[in-house]
N, C-alpha and C. Protein backbone atom coordinates (compact mmCIF):
# COMPACT_ATOMS: atom_id res chain seq x y z
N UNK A 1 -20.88 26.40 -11.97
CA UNK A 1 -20.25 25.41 -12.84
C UNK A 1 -21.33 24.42 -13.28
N UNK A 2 -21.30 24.19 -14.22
CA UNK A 2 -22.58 23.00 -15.19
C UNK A 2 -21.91 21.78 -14.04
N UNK A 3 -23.39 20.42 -14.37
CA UNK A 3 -23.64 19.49 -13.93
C UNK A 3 -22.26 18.82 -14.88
N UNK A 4 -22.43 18.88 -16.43
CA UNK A 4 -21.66 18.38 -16.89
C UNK A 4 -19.89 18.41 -16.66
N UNK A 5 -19.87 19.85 -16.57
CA UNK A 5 -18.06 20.07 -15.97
C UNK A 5 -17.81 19.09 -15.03
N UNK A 6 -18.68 19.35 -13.93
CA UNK A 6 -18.85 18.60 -12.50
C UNK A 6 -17.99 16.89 -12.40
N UNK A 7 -19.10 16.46 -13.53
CA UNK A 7 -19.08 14.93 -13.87
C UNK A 7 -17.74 14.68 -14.68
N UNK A 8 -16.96 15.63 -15.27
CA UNK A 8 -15.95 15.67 -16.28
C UNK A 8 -14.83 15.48 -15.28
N UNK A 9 -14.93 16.73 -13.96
CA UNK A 9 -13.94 16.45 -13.29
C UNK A 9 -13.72 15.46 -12.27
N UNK A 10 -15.00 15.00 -12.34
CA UNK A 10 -15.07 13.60 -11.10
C UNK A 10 -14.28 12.72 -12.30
N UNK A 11 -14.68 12.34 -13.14
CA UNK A 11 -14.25 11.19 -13.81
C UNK A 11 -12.85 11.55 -14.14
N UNK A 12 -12.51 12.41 -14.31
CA UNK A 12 -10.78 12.68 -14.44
C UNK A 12 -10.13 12.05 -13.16
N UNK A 13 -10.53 12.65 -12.14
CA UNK A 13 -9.96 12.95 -11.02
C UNK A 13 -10.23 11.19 -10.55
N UNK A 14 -10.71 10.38 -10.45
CA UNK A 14 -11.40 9.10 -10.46
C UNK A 14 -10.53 8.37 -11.29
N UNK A 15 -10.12 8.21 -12.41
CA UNK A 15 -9.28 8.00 -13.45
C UNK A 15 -7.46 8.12 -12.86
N UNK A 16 -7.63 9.45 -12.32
CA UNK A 16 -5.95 9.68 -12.24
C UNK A 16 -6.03 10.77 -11.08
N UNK A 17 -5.96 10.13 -9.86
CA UNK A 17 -6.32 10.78 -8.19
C UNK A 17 -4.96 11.60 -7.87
N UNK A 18 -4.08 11.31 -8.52
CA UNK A 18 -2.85 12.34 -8.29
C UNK A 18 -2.65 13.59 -9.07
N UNK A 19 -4.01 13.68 -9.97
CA UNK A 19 -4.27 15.16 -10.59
C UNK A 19 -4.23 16.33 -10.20
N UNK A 20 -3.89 17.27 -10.45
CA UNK A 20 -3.44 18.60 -9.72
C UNK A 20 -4.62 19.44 -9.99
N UNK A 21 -5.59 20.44 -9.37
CA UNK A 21 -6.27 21.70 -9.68
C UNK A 21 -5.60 22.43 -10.96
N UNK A 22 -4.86 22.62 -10.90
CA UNK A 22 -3.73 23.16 -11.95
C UNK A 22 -4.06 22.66 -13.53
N UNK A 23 -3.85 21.83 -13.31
CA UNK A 23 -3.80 20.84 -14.47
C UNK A 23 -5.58 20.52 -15.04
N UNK A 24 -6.33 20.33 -13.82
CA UNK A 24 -7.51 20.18 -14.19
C UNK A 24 -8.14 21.89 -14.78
N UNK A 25 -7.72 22.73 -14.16
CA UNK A 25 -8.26 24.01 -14.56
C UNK A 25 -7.61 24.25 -16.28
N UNK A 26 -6.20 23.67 -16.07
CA UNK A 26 -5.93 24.27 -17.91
C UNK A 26 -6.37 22.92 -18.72
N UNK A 27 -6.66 21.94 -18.25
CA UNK A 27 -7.84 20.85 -19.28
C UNK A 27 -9.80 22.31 -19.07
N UNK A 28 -9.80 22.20 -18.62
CA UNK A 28 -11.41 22.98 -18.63
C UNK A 28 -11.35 24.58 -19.54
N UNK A 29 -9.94 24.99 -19.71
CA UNK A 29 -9.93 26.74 -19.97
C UNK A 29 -9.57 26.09 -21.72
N UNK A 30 -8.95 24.92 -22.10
CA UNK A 30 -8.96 24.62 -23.35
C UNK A 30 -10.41 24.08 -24.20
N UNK A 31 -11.02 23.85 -23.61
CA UNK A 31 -12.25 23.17 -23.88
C UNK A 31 -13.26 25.04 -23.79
N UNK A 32 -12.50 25.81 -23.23
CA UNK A 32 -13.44 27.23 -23.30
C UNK A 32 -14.20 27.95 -21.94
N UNK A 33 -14.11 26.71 -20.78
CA UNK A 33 -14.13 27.26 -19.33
C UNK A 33 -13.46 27.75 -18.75
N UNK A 34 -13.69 28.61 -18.17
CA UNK A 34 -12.48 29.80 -17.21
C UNK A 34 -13.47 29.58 -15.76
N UNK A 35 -12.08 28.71 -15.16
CA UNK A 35 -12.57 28.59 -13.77
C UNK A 35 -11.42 28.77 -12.78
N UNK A 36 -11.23 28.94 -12.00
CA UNK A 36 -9.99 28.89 -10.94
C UNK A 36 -9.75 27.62 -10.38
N UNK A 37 -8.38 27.36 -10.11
CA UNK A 37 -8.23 26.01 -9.34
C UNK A 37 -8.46 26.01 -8.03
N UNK A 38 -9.33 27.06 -7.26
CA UNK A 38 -9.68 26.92 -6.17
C UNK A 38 -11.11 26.30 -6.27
N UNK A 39 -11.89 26.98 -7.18
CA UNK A 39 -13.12 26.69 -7.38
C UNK A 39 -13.00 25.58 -7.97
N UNK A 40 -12.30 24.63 -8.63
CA UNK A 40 -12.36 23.14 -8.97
C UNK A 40 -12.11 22.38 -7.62
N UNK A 41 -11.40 22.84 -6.51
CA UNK A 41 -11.03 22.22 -5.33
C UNK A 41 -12.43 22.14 -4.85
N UNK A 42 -13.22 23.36 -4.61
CA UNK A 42 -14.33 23.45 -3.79
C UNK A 42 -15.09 21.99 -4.68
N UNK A 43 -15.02 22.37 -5.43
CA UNK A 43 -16.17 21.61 -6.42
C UNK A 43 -16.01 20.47 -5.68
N UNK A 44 -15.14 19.48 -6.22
CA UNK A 44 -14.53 18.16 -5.62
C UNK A 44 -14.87 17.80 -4.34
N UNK A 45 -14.32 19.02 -3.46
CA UNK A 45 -14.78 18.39 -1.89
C UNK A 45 -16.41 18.65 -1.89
N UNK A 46 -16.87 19.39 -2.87
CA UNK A 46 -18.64 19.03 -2.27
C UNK A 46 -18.86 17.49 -3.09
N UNK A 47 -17.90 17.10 -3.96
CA UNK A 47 -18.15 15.84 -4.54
C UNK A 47 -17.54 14.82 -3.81
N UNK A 48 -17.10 14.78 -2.27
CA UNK A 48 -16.31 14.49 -1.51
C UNK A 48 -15.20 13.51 -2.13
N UNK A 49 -14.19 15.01 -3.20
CA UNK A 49 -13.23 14.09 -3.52
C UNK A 49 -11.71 14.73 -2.82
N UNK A 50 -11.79 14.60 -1.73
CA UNK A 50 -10.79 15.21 -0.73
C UNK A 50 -9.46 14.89 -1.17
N UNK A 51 -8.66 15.80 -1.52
CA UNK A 51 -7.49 15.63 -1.42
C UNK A 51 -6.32 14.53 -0.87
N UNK A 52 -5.87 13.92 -1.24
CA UNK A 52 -5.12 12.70 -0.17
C UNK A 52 -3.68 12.60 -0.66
N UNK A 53 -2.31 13.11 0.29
CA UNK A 53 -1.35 12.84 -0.26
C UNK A 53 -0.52 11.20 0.24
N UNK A 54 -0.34 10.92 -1.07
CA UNK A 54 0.40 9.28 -0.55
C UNK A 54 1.42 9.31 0.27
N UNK A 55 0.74 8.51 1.24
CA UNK A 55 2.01 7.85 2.60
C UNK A 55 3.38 7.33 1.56
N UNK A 56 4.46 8.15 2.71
CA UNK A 56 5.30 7.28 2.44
C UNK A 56 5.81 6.32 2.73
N UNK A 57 6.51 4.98 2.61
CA UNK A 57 6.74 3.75 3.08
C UNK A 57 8.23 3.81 3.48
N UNK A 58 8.71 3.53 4.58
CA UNK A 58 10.05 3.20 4.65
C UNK A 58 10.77 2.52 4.15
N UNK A 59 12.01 2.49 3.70
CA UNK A 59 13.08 1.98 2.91
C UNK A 59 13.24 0.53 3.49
N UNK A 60 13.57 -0.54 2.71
CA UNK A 60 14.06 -1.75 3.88
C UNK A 60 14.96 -1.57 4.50
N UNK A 61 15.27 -2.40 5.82
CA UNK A 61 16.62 -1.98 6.01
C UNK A 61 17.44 -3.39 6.36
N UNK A 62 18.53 -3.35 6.74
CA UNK A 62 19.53 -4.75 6.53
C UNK A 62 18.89 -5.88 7.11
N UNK A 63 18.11 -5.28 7.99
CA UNK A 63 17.89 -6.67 8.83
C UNK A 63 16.19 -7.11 8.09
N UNK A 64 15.16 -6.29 7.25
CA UNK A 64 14.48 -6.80 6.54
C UNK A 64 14.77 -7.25 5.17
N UNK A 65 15.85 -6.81 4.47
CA UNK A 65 16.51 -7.66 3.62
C UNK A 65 17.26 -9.27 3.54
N UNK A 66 17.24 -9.26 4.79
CA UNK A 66 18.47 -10.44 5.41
C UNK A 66 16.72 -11.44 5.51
N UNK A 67 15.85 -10.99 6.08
CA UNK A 67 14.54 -12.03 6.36
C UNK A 67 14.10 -12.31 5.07
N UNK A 68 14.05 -11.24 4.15
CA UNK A 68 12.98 -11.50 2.95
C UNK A 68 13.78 -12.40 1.67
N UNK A 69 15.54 -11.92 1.95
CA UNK A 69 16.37 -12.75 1.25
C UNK A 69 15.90 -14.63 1.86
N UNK A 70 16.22 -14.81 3.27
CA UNK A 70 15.85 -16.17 3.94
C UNK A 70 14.38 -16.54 3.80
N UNK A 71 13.60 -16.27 3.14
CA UNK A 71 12.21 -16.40 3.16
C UNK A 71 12.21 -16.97 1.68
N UNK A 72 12.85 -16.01 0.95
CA UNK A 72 12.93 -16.19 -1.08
C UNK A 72 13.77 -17.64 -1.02
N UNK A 73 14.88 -18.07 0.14
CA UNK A 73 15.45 -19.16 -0.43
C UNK A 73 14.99 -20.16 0.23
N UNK A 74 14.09 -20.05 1.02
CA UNK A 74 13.43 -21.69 1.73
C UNK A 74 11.83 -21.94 1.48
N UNK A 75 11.44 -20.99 0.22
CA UNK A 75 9.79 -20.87 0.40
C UNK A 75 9.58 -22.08 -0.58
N UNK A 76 10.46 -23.02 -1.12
CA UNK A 76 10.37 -24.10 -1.70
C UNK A 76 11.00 -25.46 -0.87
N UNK A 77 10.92 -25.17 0.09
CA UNK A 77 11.28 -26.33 1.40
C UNK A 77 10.13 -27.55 0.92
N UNK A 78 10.61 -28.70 1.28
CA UNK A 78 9.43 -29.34 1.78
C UNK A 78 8.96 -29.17 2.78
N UNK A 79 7.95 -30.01 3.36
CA UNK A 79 7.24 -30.01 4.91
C UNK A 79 8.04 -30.57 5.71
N UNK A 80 9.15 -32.21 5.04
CA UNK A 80 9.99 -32.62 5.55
C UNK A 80 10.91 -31.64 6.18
N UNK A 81 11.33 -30.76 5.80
CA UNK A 81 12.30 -30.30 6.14
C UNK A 81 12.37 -29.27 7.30
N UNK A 82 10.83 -28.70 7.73
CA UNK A 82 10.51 -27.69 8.41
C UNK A 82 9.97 -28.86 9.55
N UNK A 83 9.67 -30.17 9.51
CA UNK A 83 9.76 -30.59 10.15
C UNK A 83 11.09 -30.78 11.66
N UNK A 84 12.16 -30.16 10.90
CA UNK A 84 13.62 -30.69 11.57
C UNK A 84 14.12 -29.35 11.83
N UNK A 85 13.18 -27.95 12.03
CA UNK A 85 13.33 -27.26 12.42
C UNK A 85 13.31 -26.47 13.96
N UNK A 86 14.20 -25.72 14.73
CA UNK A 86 14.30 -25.24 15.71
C UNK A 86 13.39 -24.19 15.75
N UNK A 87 12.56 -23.91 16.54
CA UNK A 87 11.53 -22.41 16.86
C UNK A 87 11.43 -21.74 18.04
N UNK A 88 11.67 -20.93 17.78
CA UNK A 88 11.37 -19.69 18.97
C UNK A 88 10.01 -19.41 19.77
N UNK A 89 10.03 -19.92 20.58
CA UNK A 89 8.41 -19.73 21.21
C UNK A 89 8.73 -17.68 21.50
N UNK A 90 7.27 -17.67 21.86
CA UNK A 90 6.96 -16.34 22.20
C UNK A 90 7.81 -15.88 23.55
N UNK A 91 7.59 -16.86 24.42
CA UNK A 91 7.77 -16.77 25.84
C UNK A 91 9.31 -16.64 25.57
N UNK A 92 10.15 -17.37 25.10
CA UNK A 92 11.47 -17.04 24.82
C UNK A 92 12.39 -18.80 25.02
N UNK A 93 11.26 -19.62 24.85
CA UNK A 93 11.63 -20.92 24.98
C UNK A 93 12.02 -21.28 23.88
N UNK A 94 12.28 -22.51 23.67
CA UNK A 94 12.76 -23.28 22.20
C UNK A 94 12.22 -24.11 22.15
N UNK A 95 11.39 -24.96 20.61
CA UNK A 95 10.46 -25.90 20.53
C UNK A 95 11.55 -27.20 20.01
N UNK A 96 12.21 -28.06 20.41
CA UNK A 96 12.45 -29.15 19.18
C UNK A 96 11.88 -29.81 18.76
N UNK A 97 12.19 -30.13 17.60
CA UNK A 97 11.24 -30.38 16.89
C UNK A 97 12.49 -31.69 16.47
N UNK A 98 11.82 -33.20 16.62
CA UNK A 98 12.53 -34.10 16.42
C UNK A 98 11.28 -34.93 15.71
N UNK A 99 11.84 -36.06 14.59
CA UNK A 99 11.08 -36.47 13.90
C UNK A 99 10.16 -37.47 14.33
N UNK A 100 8.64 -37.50 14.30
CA UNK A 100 7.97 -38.29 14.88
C UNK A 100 7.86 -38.68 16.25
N UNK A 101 8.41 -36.83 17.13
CA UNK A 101 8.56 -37.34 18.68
C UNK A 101 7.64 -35.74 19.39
N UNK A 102 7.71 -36.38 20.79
CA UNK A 102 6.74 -34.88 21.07
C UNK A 102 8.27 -33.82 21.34
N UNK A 103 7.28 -32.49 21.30
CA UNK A 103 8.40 -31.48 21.11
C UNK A 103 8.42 -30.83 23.01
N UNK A 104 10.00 -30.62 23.03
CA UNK A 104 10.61 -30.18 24.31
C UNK A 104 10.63 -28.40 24.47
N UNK A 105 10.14 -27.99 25.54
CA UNK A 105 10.13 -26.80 25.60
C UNK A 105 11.55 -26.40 26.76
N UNK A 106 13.09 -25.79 26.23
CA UNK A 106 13.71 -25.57 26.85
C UNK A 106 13.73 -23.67 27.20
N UNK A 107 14.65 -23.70 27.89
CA UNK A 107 14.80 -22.40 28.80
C UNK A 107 16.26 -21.25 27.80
């Protein structure tokens, strides 16, 4: 295969990474190259352009809807107001949070 094909299919494939062998072989056989889509695969991985199929992401589900909904309606809080907020320590305590006082760690 020419240097030039080479560089044709990097820059395709670089351009639009969800391109198929398939597709790249009938772009090269219109232009007048007859190559196989195996031999465009080889090509690529010596151009280490390895194959990669996209992860899929899990769906939200009620209880990350219910956070991201409570997140969208308080992300315009003041500081005042997060001031007068209750928090969950790690340990499984509770912080109060009272205005201008030190905060109590209950059980």
């Amino acid at each position: 295969m020419l240097s030039a094909t080479v560089r044709y299919l990097k820059r395709k494939v670089e351009k639009n990474p969800r391109v198929i062998a398939e597709e790249l072989r009938q772009d090269l056989s219109e232009g007048g190259t007859q190559v196989l889509a195996q031999t465009i695969r080889h090509t690529l991985q010596n151009e280490v352009l390895c194959a990669r199929t996209p992860r899929r992401t899990p769906l939200l589900t009620p209880k990350h809807k219910s956070r991201l909904q409570y997140a969208k309606n308080h992300v315009d809080k003041p500081q005042r107001f997060w001031d007068t907020v209750l928090t969950v320590e790690h340990d499984g305590g509770v912080k109060i949070h009272v205005l201008n006082c030190p905060s109590y760690s209950c059980l």
